[in-house]
Protein backbone atom coordinates (compact mmCIF):
# COMPACT_ATOMS: atom_id res chain seq x y z
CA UNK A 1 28.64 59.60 11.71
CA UNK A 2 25.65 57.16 11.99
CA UNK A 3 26.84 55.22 9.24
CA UNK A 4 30.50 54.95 11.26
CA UNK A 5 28.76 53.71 14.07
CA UNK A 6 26.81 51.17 11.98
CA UNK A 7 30.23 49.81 10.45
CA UNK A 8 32.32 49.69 13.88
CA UNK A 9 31.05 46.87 15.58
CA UNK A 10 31.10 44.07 12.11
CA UNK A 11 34.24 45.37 11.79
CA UNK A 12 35.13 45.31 15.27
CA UNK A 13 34.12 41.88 15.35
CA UNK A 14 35.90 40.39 12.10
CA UNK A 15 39.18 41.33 13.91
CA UNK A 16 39.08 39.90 17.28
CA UNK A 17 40.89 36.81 17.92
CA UNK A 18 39.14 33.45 18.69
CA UNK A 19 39.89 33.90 22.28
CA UNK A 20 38.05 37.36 22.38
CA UNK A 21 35.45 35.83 20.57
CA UNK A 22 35.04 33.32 23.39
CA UNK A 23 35.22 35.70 26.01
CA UNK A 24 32.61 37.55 24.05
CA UNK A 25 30.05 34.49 24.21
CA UNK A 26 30.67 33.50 27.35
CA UNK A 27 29.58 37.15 28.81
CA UNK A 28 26.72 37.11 26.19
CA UNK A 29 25.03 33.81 26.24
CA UNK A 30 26.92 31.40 29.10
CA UNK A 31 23.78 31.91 31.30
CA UNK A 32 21.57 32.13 28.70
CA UNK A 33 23.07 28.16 28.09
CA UNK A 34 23.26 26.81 31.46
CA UNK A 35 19.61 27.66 32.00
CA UNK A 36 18.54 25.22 29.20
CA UNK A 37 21.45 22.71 29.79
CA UNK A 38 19.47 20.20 32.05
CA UNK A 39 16.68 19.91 29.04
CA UNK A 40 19.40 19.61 26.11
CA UNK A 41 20.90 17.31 28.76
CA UNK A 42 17.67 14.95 29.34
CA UNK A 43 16.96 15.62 25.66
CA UNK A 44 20.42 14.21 24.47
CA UNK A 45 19.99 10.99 26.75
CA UNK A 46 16.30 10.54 26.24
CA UNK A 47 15.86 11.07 22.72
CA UNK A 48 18.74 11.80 20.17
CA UNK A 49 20.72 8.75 22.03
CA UNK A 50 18.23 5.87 21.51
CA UNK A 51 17.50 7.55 18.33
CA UNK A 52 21.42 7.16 17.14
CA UNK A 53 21.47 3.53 18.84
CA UNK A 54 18.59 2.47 17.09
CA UNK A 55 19.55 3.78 13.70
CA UNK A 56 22.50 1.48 14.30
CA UNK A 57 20.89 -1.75 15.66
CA UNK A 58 18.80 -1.13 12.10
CA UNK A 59 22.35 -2.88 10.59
CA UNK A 60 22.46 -5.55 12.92
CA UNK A 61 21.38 -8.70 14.24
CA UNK A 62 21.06 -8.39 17.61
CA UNK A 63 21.20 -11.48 19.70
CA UNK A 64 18.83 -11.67 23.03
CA UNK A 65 20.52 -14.72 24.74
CA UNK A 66 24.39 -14.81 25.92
CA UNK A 67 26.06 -17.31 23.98
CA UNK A 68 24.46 -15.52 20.72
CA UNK A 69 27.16 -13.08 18.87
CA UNK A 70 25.50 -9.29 17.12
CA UNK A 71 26.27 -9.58 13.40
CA UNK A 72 26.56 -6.86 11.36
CA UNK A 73 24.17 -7.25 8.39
CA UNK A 74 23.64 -3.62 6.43
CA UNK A 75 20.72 -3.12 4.40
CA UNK A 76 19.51 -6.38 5.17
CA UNK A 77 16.79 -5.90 7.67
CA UNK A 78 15.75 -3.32 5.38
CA UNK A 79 15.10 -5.28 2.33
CA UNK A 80 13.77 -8.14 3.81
CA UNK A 81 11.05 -5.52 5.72
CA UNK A 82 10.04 -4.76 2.34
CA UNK A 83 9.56 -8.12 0.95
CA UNK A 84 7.96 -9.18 3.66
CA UNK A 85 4.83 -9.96 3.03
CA UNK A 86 3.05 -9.41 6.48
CA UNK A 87 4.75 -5.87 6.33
CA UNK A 88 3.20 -5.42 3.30
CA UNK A 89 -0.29 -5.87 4.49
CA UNK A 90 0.34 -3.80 7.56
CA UNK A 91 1.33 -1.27 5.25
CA UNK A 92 -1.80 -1.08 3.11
CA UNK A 93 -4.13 -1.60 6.15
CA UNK A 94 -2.14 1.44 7.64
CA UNK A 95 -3.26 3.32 4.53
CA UNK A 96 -6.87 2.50 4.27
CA UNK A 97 -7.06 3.58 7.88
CA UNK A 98 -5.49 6.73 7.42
CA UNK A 99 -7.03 7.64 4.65
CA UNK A 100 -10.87 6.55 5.83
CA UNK A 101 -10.23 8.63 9.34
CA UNK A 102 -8.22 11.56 8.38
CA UNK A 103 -10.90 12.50 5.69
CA UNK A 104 -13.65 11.99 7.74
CA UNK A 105 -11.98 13.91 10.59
CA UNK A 106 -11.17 16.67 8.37
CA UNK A 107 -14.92 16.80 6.80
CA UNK A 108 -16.79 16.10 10.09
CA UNK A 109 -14.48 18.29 12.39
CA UNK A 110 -14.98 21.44 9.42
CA UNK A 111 -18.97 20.30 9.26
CA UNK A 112 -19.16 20.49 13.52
CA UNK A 113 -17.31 24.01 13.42
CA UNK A 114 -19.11 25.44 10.74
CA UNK A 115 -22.92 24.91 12.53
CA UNK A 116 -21.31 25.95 15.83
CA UNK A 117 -19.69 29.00 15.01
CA UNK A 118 -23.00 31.11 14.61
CA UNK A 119 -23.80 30.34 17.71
CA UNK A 120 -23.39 32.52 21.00
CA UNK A 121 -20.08 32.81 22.91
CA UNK A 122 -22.04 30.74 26.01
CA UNK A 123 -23.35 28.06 23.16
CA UNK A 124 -19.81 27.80 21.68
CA UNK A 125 -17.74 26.88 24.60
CA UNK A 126 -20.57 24.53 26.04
CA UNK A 127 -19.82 22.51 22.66
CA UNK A 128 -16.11 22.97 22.56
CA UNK A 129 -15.80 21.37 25.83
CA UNK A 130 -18.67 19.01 24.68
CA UNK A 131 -16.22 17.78 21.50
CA UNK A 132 -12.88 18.51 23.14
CA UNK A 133 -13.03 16.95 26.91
CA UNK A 134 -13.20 13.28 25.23
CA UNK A 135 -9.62 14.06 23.75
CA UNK A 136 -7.93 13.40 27.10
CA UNK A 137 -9.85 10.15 27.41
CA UNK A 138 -6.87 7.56 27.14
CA UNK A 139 -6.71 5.43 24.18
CA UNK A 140 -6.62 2.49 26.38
CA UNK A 141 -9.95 3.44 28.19
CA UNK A 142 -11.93 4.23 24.76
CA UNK A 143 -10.85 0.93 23.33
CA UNK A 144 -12.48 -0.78 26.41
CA UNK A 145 -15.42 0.93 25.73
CA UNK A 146 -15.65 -0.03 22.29
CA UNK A 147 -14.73 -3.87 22.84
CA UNK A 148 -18.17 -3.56 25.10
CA UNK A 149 -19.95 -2.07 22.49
CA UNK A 150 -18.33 -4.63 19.87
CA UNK A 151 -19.47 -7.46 21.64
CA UNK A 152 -21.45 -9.94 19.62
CA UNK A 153 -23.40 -10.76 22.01
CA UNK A 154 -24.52 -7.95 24.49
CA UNK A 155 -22.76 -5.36 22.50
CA UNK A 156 -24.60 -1.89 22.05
CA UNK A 157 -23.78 -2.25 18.51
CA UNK A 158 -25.78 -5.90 17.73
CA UNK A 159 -28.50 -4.57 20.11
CA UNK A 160 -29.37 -1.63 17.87
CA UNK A 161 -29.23 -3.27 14.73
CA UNK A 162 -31.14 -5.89 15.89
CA UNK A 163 -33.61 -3.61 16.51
CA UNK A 164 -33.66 -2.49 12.84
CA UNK A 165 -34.40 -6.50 11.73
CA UNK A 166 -30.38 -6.51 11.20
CA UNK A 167 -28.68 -9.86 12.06
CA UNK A 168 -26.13 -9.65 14.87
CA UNK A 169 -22.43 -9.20 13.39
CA UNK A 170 -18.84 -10.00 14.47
CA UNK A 171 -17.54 -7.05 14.31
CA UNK A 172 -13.96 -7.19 14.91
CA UNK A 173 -14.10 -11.46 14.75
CA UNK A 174 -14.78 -10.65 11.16
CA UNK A 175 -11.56 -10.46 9.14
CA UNK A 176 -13.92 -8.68 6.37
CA UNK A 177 -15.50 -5.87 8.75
CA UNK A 178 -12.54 -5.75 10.99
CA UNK A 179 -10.40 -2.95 9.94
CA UNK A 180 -14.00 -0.98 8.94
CA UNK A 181 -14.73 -1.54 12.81
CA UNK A 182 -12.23 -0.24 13.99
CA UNK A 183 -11.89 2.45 11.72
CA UNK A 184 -15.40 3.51 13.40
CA UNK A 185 -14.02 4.50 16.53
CA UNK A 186 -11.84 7.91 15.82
CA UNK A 187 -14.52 8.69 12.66
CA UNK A 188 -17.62 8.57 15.68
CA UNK A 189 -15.36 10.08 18.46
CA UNK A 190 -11.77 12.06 17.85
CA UNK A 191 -12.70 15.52 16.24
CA UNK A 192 -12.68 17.73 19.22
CA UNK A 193 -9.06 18.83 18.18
CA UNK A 194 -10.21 19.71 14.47
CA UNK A 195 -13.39 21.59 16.25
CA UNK A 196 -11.47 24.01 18.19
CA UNK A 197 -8.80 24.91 15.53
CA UNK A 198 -11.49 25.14 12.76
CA UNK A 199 -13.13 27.55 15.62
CA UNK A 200 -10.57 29.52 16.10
CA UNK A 201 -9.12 29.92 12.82
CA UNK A 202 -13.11 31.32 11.93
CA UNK A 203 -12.80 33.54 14.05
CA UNK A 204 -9.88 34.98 12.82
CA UNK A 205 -11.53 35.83 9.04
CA UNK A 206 -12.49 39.76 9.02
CA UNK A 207 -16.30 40.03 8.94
CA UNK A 208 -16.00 42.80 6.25
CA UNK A 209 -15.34 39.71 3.84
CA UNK A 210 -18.67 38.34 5.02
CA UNK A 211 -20.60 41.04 4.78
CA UNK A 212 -19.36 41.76 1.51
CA UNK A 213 -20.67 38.54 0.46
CA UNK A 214 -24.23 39.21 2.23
CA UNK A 215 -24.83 42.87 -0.12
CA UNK A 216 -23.86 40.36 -3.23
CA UNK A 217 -26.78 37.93 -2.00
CA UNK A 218 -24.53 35.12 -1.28
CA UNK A 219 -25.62 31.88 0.30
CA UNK A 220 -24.27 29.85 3.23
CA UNK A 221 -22.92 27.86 0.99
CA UNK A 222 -21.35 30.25 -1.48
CA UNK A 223 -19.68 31.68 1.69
CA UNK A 224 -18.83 28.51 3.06
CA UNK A 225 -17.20 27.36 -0.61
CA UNK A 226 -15.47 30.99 -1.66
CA UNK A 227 -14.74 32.65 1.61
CA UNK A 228 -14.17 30.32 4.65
CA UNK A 229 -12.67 27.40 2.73
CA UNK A 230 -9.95 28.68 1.53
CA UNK A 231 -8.73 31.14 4.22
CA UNK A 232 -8.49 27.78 6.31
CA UNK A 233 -6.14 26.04 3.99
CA UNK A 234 -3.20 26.64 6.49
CA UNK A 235 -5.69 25.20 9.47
CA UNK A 236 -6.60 22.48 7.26
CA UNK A 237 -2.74 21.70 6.30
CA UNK A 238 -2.34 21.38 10.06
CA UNK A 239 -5.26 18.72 11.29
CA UNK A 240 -4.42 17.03 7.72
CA UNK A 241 -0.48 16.29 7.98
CA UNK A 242 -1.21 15.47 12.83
CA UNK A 243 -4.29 13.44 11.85
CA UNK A 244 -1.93 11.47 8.88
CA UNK A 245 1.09 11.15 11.78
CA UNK A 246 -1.89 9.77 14.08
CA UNK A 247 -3.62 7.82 12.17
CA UNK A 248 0.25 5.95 11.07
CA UNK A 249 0.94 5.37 14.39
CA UNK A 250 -2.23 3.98 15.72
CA UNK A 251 -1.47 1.45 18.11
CA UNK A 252 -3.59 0.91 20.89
CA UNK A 253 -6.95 0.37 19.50
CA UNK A 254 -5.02 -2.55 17.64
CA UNK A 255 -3.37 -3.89 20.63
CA UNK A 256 -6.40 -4.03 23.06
CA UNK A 257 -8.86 -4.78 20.26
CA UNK A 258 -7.46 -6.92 17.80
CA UNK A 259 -4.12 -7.94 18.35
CA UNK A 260 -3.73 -7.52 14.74
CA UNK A 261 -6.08 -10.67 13.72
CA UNK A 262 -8.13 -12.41 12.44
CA UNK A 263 -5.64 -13.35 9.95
CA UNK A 264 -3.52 -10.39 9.47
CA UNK A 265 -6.66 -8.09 9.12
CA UNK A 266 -6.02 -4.99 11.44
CA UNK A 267 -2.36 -5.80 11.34
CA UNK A 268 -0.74 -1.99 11.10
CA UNK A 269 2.97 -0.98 10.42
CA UNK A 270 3.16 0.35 14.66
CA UNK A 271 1.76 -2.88 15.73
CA UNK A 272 4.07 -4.98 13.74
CA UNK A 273 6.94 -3.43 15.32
CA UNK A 274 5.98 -4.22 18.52
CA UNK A 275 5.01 -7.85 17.35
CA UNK A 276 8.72 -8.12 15.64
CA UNK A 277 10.57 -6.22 18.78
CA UNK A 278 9.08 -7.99 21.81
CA UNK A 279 7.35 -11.33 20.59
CA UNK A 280 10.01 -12.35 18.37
CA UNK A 281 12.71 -10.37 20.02
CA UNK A 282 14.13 -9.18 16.40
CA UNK A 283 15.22 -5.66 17.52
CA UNK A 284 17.20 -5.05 14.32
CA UNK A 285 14.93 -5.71 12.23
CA UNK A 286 12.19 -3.72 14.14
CA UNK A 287 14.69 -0.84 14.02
CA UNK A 288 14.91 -0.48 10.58
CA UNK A 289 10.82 -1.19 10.19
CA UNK A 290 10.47 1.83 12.58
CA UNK A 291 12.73 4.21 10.31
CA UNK A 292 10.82 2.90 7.19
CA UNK A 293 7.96 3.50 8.85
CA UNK A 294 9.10 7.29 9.99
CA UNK A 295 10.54 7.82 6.35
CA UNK A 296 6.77 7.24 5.10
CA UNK A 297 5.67 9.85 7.16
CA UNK A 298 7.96 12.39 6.38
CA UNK A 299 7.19 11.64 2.73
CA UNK A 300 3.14 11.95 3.00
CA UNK A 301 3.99 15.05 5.16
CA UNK A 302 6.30 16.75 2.35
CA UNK A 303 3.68 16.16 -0.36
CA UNK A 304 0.82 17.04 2.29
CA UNK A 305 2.79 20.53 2.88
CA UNK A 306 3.30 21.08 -0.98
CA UNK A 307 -0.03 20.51 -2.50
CA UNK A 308 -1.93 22.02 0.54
CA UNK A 309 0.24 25.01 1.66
CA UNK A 310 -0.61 28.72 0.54
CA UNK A 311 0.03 32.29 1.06
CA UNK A 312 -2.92 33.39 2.80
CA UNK A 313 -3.25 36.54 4.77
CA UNK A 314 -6.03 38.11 6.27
C-alpha cells in the first residue's frame, strides 16, 4: 500500500491536461508569485533591461547629437578596445593593483584575525568594530583624506618622512610612485571585512583538532600552517574572488585622486569607461569595454574557484 501511495500522485500528475496543470499552479504558487512580483518587476526594469540595452549599444555607434544617424558596427568596438593602446595600460595597471591589494588584504586580514582570536570575547568585538566600522566610511570621504595626507606640501605623509631625513615626495604627481600610492590606501585601511570572516570561520574549527595538536607539542605556527590554514580555504576562496571583483572595479580613489594621470599612470579599466562614456560620449564603445571588462572577471573568478575550492568539512 505505501508504495501505491508513493506512485499515485507522479502518475496522477503525468496525466492531467495542461489546463489542470495550470489550475494546479495557480492554487499552489499564484500568491507565492505575486508577493515577489514588484522585485522581479523593479529587477527586470532596473537591471536585466539596461543590461540587454547595453549588450546591444556594444554593436553600435551611437550618435549624441540629432542630425547624427546610430550605425550598426558588430565586433568593432570590441576589437578596437583591444588594440587600443590606453586600454591596454588600464588593463595592466588594473592588474598590478589587484594583485598588490588583494594579497596584502588576504595576508594582513588572516595576520589581524589570527593575534585577535585568542583574545577574550570583550577584547574581540572591541577590535572587530575597531577594523570593521571604517568599512562604511564612503570611498569618496577616504580618498579626501588621503589627498590631505598626499599633499606634497603639508601632507602627513612628507611630514613623517621628513622627519626620518627623507626628502619630501610627489606622491600621486609622480607617474613612477603613482599607482604604488594609491595602492597604499586599501593595503593600510580595507581589511575589516577579511577580519570578521577570518573570525568567524576560526571559530567554527572544533577545538579537539587543537588540542590534539597541543599533546603532539605543536607550535603556533605548526597549528597555524597544518590546522587553521587549510580549514579556511573556503573563507579564503571568498575574500580572494570579492577582493579581485573590488579591486577591478576600483573607481573612486582614481576619480577623486588621480583622474587617471600623470600620463596614463593610475588609468584603470572602470575609470576608462567612464572617461570613454561621458567625456567623449562613445557609449558603444564603452559598452562593449564594460562587458570585456565583466568577461575578465568572470574568468579570474572561474580559475580563482578551481584552484582554491575544496571539500572541507568540519
Amino acid at each position: 500500500m505505501a508504495e501505491r501511495t508513493a506512485v499515485r500522485p507522479s502518475a496522477r500528475a503525468s496525466n492531467l491536461t495542461f489546463l489542470e496543470r495550470l489550475d494546479d499552479f495557480r492554487q499552489r504558487y499564484l500568491w507565492s508569485y505575486l508577493f515577489i512580483a514588484p522585485m522581479l518587476i523593479l529587477i527586470a526594469i532596473f537591471l536585466f533591461y539596461p543590461l540587454v540595452d547595453a549588450f546591444i549599444i556594444s554593436f553600435q555607434k551611437i550618435g549624441i547629437a540629432r542630425d547624427e544617424a546610430t550605425q550598426w558596427v558588430g565586433v568593432a568596438n570590441f576589437v578596437n578596445t583591444v588594440k587600443d593602446s590606453v586600454w591596454q595600460r588600464a588593463l595592466l595597471n588594473t592588474f598590478i593593483f589587484t594583485v598588490v591589494t588583494v594579497s596584502a588584504d588576504l595576508v594582513l586580514s588572516l595576520l589581524l584575525a589570527w593575534l585577535i582570536f585568542p583574545l577574550s570575547a570583550g577584547a574581540q568585538s572591541f577590535f572587530k568594530a575597531c577594523y570593521y566600522l571604517p568599512v562604511h566610511i564612503g570611498g569618496i570621504m577616504v580618498a579626501l583624506v588621503w589627498y590631505w595626507m598626499f599633499d606634497p606640501t603639508q601632507g602627513v605623509l612628507n611630514y613623517l618622512i621628513g622627519l626620518a631625513g627623507i626628502p619630501h615626495q610627489h606622491w600621486i604627481a609622480d607617474p613612477n610612485f603613482a599607482l604604488q600610492s594609491l595602492m597604499l590606501i586599501p593595503i593600510l585601511s580595507g581589511h575589516g571585512g577579511g577580519v570578521i570572516l577570518y573570525l568567524a570561520a576560526m571559530g567554527a574549527i572544533p577545538r579537539t583538532l587543537y588540542e590534539a595538536a597541543e599533546i603532539d607539542a605543536a607550535s603556533a605556527w605548526s597549528k597555524l600552517k597544518n590546522i587553521t590554514w587549510p580549514l579556511l580555504k573556503p573563507t579564503t576562496l571568498y575574500v580572494v574572488i570579492t577582493g579581485t571583483i573590488g579591486s577591478f572595479q576600483v573607481f573612486d580613489l582614481i576619480y577623486v585622486l588621480t583622474r587617471g594621470g600623470p600620463n596614463f599612470a593610475t588609468i584603470t579599466l572602470v575609470y576608462l569607461v567612464y572617461q570613454v562614456a561621458f567625456e567623449q560620449y562613445s557609449f558603444g564603445l564603452a559598452s562593449a569595454q564594460a562587458f570585456i571588462l565583466a568577461a575578465i572577471i568572470v574568468v579570474l573568478s572561474l580559475v580563482q574557484f578551481r584552484f582554491l575550492s575544496t571539500d572541507v568539512e568540519y
